[in-house]
Protein backbone atom coordinates (compact mmCIF):
# COMPACT_ATOMS: atom_id res chain seq x y z
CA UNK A 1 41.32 -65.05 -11.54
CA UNK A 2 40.68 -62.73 -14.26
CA UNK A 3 40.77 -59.63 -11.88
CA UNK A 4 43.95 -61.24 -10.67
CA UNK A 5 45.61 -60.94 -14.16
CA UNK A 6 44.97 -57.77 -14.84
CA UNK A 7 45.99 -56.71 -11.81
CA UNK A 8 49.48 -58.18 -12.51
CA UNK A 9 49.84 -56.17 -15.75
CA UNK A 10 49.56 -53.04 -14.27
CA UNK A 11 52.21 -50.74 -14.99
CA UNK A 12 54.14 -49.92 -10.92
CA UNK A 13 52.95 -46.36 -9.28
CA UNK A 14 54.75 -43.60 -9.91
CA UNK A 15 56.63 -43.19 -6.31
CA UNK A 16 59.59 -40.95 -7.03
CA UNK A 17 60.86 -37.58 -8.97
CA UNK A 18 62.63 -39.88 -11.20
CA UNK A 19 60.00 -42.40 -12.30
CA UNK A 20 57.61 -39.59 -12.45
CA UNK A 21 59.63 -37.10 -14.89
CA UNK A 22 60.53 -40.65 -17.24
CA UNK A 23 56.54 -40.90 -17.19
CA UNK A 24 56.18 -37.66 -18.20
CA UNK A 25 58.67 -37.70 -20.84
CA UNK A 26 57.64 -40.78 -22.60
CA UNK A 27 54.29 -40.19 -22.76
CA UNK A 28 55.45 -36.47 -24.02
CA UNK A 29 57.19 -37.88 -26.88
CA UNK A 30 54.30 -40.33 -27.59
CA UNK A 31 52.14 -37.65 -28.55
CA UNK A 32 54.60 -35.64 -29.88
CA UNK A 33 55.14 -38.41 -32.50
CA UNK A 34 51.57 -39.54 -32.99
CA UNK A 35 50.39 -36.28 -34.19
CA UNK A 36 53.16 -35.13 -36.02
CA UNK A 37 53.56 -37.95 -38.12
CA UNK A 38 50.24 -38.87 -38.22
CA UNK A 39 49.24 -35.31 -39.68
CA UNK A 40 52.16 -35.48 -42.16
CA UNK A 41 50.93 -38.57 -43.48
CA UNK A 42 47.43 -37.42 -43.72
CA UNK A 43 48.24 -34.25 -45.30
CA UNK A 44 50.88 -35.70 -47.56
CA UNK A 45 49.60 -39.67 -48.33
CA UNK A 46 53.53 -40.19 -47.73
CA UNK A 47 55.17 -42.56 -45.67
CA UNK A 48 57.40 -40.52 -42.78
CA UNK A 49 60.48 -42.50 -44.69
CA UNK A 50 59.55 -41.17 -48.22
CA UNK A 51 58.86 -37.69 -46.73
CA UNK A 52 62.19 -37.41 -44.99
CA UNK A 53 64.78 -37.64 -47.93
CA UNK A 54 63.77 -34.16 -48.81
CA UNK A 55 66.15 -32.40 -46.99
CA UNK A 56 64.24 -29.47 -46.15
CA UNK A 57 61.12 -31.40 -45.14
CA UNK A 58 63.51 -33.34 -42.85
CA UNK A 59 65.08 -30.28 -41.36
CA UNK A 60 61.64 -28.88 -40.80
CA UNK A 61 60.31 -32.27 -39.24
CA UNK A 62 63.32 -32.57 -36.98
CA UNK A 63 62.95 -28.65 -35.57
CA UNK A 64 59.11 -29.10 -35.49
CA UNK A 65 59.66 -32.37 -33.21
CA UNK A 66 61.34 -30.74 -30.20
CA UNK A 67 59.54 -27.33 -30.27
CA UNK A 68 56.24 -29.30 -30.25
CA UNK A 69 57.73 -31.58 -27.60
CA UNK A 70 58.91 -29.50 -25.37
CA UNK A 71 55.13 -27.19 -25.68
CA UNK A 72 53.46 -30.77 -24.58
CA UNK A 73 56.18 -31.96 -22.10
CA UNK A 74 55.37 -28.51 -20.57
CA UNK A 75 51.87 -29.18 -20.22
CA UNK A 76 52.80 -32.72 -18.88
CA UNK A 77 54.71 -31.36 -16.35
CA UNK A 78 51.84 -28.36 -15.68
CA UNK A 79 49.08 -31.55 -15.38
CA UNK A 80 51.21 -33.45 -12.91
CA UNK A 81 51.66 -29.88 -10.36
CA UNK A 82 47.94 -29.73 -10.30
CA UNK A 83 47.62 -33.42 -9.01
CA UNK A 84 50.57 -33.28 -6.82
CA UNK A 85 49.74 -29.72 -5.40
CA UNK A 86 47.52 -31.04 -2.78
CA UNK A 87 50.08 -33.27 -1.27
CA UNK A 88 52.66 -30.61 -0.92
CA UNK A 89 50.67 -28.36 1.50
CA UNK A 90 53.07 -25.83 2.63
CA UNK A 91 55.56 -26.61 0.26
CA UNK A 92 53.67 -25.32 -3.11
CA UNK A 93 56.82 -23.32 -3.90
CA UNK A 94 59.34 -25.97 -3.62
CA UNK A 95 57.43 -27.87 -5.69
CA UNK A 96 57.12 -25.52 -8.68
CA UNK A 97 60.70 -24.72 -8.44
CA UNK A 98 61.58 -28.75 -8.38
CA UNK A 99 59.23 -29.36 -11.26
CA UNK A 100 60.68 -26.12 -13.54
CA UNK A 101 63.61 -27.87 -12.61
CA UNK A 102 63.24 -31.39 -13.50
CA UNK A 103 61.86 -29.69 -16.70
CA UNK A 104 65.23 -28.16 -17.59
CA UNK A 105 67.21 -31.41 -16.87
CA UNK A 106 64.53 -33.45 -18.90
CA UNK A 107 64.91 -31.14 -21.81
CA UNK A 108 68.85 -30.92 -21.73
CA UNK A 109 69.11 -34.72 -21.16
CA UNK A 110 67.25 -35.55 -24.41
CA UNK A 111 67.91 -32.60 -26.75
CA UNK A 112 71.33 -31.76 -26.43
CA UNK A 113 72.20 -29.65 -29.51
CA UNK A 114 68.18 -29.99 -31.17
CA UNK A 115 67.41 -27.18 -28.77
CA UNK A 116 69.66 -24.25 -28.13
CA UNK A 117 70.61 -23.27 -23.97
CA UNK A 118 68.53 -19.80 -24.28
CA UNK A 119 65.85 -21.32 -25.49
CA UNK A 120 65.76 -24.47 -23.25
CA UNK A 121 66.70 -21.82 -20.27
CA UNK A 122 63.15 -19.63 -21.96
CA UNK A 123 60.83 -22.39 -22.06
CA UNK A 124 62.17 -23.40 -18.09
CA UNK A 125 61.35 -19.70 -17.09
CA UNK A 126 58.07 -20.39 -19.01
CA UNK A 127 56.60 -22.84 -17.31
CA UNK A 128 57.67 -21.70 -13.61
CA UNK A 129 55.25 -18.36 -14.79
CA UNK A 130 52.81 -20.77 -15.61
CA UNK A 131 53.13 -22.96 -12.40
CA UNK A 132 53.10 -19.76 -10.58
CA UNK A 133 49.34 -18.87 -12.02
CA UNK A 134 47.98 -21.99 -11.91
CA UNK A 135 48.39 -22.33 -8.37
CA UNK A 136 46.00 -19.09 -7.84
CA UNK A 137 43.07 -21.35 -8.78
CA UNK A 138 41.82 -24.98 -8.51
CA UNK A 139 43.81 -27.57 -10.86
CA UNK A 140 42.62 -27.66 -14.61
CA UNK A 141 41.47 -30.72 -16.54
CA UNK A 142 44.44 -32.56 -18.75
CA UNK A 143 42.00 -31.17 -22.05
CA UNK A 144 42.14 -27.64 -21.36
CA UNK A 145 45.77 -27.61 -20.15
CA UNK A 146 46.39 -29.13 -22.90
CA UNK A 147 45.12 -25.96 -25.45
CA UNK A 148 48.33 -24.54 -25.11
CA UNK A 149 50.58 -27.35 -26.40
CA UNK A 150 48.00 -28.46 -28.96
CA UNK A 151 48.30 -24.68 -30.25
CA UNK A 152 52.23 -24.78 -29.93
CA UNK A 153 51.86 -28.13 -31.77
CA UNK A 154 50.13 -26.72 -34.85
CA UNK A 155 52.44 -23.90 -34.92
CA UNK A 156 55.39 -26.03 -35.36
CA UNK A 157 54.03 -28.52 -37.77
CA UNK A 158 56.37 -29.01 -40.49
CA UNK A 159 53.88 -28.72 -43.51
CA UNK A 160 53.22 -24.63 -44.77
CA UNK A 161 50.30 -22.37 -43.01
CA UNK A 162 48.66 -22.24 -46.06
CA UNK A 163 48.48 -25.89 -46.21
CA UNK A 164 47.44 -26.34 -43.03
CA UNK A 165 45.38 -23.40 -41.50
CA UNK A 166 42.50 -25.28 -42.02
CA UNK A 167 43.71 -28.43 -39.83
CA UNK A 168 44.11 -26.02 -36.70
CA UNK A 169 41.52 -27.14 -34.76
CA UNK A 170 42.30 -30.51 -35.88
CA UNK A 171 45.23 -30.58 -34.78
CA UNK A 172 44.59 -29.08 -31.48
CA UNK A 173 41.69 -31.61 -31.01
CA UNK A 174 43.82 -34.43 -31.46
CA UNK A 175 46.65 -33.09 -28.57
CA UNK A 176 43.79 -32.81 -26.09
CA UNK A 177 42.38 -36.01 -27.28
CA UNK A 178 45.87 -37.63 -26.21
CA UNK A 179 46.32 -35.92 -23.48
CA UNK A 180 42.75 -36.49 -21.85
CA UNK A 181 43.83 -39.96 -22.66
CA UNK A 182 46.52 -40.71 -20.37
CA UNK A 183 44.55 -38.51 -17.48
CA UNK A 184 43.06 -41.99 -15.45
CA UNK A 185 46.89 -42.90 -16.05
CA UNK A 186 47.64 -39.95 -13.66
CA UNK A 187 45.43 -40.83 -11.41
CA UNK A 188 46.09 -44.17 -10.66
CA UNK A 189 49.80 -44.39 -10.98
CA UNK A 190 50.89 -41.04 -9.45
CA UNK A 191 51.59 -41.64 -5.63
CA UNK A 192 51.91 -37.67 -4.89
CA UNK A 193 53.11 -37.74 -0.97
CA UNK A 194 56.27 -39.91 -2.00
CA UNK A 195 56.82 -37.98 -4.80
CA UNK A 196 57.01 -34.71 -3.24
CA UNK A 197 59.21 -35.96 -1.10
CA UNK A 198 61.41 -36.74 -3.52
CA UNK A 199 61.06 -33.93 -5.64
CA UNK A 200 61.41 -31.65 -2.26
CA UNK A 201 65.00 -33.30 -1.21
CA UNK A 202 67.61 -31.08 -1.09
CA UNK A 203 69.99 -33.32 -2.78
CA UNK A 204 67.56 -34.66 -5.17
CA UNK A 205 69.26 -35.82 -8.56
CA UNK A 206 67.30 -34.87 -11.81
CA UNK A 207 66.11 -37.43 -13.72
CA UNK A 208 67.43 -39.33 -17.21
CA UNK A 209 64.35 -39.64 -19.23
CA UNK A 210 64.07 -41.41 -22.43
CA UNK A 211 64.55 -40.15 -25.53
CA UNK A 212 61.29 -38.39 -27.35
């Protein structure tokens, strides 16, 4: 009975581009939001609320929140080649150029004028690089991918350097701890053959994630 009701709570596999990307992108903006305001608050003892009627603070916040979303969204979308890669078998190019892809739509979609064209257009160009060198070797763990976003992360914290050098492998620690977090989330939703597929149709529509 018991095994019966969990079962039913499971959250549906992950069996097309679009589901996939809207997993990606939620789960992007939860730890986007977690450790920004989270590490405000601790550095600050201020309620987000309090902290944003200072204008500059608020500008700061609201820049810091899509750079460091679209550095972890990245490595979202750099964790999910890695565990669709086998599936695609001759098709490993496709697939990176669907993904980089699906990452420009995701980040136009939900940023609109937050993050400029050039450098939405840069961080697309960026991650089809990356996809390109992690294919050259095995797929990574979600914690080491996730270095480069939890460094990206710290950089666009909206508190001063000198108030925050010390936190930088804090910070870091706590995007990998998130990130290793939603890794058994992958594995058991992500249903790779259907999703490349998908992701591999010629007249496949990007995706309209939700808001980070």
């Amino acid at each position: 009975m018991l095994a019966r009701l969990f079962a039913s709570r499971r959250r549906p596999s992950l069996t097309s581009a679009d589901t996939l990307v809207r997993f990606l992108c939620e789960n992007a903006s939860l730890v986007t939001q977690k450790t920004l305001i989270g590490y405000c608050y601790a550095r600050t003892s201020l309620p987000l609320s309090e902290l944003m009627r200072d204008k500059p603070f608020a500008d700061a916040f609201e820049r810091g929140r899509w750079l460091a979303y679209t550095a972890v969204l990245e490595d979202m979308f750099v964790a999910a080649e890695g565990r669709l890669r086998p599936a695609a078998t001759s098709g490993q190019d496709r697939l990176a150029e669907a993904l980089a892809a699906r990452f420009d739509a995701a980040l136009s979609d939900v940023a609109g004028p937050a993050i400029a064209p050039d450098v939405r257009v840069a961080a697309a160009d960026r991650l089809r690089t990356r996809l390109q060198e992690v294919r050259k070797e095995p797929p990574r763990p979600i914690g080491d991918i996730a270095q480069v976003s939890g460094q990206r992360v710290y950089e666009a914290m909206p508190i001063h350097e000198r108030h925050r050098h010390l936190d930088r492998g804090s910070i870091i620690a706590g995007v990998r701890f998130l990130m290793v977090g939603l890794a058994t989330e992958f594995d058991r939703r992500l249903d790779p053959p259907r999703i490349i597929a998908d992701l591999q149709r010629p007249d496949g529509a990007a995706a309209s994630p939700a808001p980070a």
